[in-house]
N, C-alpha and C. Protein backbone atom coordinates (compact mmCIF):
# COMPACT_ATOMS: atom_id res chain seq x y z
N UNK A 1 0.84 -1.17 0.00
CA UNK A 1 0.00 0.00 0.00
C UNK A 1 0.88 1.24 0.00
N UNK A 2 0.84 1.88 -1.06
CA UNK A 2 1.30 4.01 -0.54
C UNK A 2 1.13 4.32 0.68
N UNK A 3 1.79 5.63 0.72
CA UNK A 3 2.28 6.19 1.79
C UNK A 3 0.80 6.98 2.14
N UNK A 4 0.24 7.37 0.82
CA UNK A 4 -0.97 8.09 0.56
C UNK A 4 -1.84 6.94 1.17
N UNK A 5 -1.85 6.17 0.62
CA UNK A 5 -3.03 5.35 1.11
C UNK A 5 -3.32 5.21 2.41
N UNK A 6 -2.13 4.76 2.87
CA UNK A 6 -1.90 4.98 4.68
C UNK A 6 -2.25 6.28 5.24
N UNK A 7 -2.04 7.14 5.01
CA UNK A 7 -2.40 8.43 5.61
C UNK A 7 -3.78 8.14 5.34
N UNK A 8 -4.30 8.14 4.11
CA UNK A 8 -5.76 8.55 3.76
C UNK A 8 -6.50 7.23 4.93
N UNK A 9 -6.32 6.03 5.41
CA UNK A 9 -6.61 5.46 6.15
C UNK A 9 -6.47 5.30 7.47
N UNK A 10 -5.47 6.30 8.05
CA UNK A 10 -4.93 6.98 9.09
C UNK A 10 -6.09 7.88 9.67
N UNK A 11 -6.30 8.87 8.36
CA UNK A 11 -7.37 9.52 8.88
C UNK A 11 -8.70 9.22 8.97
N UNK A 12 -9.26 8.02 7.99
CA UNK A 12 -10.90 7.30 8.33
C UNK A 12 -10.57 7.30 10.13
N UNK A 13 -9.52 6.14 10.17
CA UNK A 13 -9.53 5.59 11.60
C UNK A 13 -9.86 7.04 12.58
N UNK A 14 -8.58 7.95 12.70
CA UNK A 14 -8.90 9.24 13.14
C UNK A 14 -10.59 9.90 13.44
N UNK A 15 -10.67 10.05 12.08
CA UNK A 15 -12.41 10.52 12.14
C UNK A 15 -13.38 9.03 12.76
N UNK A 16 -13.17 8.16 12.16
CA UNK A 16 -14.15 6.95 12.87
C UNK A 16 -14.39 7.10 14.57
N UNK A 17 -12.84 7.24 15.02
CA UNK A 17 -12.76 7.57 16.48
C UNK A 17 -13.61 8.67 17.14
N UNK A 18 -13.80 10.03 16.37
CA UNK A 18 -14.13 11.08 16.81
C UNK A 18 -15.61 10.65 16.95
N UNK A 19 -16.12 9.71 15.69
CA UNK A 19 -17.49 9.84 15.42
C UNK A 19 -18.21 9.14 16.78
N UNK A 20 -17.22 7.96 16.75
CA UNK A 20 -17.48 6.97 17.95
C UNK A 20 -18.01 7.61 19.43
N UNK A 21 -16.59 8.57 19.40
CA UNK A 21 -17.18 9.16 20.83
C UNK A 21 -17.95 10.37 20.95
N UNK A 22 -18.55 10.61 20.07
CA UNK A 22 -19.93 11.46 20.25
C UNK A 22 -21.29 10.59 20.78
N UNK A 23 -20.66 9.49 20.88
CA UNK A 23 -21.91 8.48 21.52
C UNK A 23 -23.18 8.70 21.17
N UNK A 24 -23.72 8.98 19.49
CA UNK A 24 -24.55 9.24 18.94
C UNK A 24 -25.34 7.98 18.93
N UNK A 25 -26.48 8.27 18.98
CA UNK A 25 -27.74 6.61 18.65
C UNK A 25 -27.76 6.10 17.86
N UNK A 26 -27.72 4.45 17.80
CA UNK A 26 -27.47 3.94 16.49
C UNK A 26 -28.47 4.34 15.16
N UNK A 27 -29.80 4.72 15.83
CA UNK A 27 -30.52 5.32 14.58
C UNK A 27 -29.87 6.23 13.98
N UNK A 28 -28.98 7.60 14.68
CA UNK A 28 -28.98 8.42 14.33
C UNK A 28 -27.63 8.01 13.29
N UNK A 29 -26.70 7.22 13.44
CA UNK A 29 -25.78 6.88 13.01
C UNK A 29 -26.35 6.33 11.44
N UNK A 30 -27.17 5.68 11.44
CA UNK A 30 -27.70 4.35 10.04
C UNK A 30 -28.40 6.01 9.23
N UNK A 31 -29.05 7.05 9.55
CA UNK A 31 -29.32 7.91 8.81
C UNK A 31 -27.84 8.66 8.34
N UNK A 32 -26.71 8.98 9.04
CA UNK A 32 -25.48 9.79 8.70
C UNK A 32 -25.10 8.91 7.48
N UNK A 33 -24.76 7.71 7.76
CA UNK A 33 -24.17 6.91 6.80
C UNK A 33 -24.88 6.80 5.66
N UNK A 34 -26.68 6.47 5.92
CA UNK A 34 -27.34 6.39 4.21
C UNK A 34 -27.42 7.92 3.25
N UNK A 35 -27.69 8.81 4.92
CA UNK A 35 -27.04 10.10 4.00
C UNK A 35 -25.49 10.64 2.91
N UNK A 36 -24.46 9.81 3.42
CA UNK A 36 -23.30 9.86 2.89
C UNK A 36 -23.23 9.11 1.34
N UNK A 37 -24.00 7.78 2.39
CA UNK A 37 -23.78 6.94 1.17
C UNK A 37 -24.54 7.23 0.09
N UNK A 38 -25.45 7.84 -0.39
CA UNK A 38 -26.08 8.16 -1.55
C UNK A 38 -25.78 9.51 -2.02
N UNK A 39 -24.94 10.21 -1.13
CA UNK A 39 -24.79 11.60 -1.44
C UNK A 39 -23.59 11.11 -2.27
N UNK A 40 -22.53 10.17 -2.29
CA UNK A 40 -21.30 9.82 -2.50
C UNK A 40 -21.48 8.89 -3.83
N UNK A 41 -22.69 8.25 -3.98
CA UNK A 41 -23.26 7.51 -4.68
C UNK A 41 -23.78 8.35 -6.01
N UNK A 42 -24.00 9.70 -5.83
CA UNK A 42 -24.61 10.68 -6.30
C UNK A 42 -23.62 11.99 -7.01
N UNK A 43 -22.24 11.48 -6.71
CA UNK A 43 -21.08 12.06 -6.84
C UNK A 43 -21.47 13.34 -6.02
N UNK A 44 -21.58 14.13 -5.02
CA UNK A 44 -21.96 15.02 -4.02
C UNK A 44 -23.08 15.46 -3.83
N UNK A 45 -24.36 15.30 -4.56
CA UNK A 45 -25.41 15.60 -4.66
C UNK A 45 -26.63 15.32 -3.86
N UNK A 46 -26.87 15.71 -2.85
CA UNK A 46 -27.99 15.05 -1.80
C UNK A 46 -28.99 15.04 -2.65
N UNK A 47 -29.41 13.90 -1.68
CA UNK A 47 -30.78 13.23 -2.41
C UNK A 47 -31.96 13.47 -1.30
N UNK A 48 -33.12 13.29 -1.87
CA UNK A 48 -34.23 13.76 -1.51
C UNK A 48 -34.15 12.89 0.06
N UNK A 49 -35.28 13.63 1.13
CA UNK A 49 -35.08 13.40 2.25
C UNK A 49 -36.12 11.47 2.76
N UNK A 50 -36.77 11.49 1.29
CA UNK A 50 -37.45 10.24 1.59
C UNK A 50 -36.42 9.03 1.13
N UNK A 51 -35.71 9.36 -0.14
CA UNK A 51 -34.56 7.99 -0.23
C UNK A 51 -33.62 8.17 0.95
N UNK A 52 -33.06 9.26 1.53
CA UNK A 52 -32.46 8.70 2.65
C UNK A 52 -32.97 7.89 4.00
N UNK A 53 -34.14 8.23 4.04
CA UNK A 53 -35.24 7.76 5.00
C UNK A 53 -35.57 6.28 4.79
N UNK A 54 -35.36 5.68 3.35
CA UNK A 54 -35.39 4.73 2.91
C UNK A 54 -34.17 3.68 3.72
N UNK A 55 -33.12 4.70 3.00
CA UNK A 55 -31.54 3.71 3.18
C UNK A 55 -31.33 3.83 4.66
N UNK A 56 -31.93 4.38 5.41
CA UNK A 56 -31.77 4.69 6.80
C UNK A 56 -32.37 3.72 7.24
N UNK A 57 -33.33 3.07 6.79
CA UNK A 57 -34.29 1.92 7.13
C UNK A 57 -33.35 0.48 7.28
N UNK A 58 -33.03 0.79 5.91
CA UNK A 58 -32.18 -0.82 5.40
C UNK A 58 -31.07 -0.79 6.23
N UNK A 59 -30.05 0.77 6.12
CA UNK A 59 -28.94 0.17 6.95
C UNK A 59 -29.15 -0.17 8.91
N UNK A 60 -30.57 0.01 9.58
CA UNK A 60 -31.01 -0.22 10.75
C UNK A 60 -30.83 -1.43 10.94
N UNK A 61 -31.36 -2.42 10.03
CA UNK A 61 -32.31 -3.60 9.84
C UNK A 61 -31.47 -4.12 9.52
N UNK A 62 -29.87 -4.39 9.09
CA UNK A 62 -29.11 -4.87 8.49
C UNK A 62 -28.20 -4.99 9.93
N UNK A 63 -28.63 -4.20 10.94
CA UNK A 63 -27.80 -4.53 12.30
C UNK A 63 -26.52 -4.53 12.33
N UNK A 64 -25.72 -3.60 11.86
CA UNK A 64 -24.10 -3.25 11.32
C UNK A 64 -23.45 -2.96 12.65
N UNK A 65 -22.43 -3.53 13.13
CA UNK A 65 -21.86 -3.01 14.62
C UNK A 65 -21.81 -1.65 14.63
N UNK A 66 -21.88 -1.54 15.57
CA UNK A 66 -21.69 0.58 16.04
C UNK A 66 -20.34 0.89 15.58
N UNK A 67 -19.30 0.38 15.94
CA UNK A 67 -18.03 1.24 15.32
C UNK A 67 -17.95 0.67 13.60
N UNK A 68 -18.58 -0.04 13.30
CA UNK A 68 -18.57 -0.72 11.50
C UNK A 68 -19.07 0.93 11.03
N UNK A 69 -20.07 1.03 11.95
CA UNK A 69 -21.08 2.33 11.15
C UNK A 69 -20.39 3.89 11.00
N UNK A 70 -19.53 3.98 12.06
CA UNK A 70 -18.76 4.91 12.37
C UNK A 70 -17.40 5.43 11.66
N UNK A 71 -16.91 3.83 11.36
CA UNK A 71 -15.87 4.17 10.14
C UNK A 71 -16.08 3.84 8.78
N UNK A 72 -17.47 3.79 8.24
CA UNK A 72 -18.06 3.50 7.15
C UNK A 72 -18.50 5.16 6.88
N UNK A 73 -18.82 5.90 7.90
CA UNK A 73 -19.19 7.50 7.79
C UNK A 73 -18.19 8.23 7.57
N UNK A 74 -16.83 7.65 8.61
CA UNK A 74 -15.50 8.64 8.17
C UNK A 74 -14.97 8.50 7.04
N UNK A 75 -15.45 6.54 6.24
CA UNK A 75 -14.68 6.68 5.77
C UNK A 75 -14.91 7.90 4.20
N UNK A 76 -16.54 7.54 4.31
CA UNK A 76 -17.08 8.23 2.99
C UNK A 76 -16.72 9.71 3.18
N UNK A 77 -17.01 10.37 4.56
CA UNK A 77 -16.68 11.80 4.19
C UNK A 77 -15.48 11.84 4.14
N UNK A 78 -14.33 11.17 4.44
CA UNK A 78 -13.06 11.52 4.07
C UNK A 78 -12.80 11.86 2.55
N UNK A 79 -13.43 10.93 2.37
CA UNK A 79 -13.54 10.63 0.13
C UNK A 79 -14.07 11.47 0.14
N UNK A 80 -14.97 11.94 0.45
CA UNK A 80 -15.91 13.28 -0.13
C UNK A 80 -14.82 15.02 -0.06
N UNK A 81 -14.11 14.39 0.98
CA UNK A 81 -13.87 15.85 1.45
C UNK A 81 -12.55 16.03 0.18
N UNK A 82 -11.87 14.82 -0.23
CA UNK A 82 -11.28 15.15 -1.18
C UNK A 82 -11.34 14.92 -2.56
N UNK A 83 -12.56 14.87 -2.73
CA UNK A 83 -13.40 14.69 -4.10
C UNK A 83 -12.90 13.38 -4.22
N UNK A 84 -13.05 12.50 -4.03
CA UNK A 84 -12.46 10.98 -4.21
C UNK A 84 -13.77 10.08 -4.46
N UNK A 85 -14.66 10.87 -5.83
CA UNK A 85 -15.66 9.70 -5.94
C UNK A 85 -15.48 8.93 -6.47
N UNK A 86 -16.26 7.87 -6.21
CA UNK A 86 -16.27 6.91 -7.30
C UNK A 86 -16.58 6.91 -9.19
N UNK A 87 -15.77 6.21 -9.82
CA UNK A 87 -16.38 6.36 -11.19
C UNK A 87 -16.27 4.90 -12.07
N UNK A 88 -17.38 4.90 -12.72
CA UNK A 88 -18.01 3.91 -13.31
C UNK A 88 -17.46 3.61 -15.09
């Protein structure tokens, strides 16, 4: 792995940590993440407040450990924050 890569995974962990200890509710957590994830999915573009309400559903119900959810949020806004979308 790069030196880049390591850093850039340095800092998920970093932010995952921060997210962790805001001791936020796991609901509130499964909405951050379906919000990310379709905004990221969307190449930055939020999406309407009922598909996140949707994916907020699925990622509940899918029962994802609390810190899984936490560095699944850092890891997307990290990508986001440096335009690091995905492309097809």
């Amino acid at each position: 792995m790069s030196e880049k890569n390591n850093d850039l995974i340095n800092e998920i962990n970093v932010a995952a940590y921060y997210i962790a200890e805001g001791k936020n509710p796991y609901d509130t957590l499964c909405w951050h993440l379906a919000e990310r994830q379709l905004t990221y999915d969307n190449l930055g573009m939020t999406p309407p407040e009922e598909i996140i309400k949707q994916k907020a559903a699925q990622i509940y119900f899918e029962q994802c450990p609390y810190d899984i959810l936490c560095w699944r949020i850092a890891e997307l806004e990290t990508l986001m924050k440096y335009n690091m979308y995905k492309t097809e």
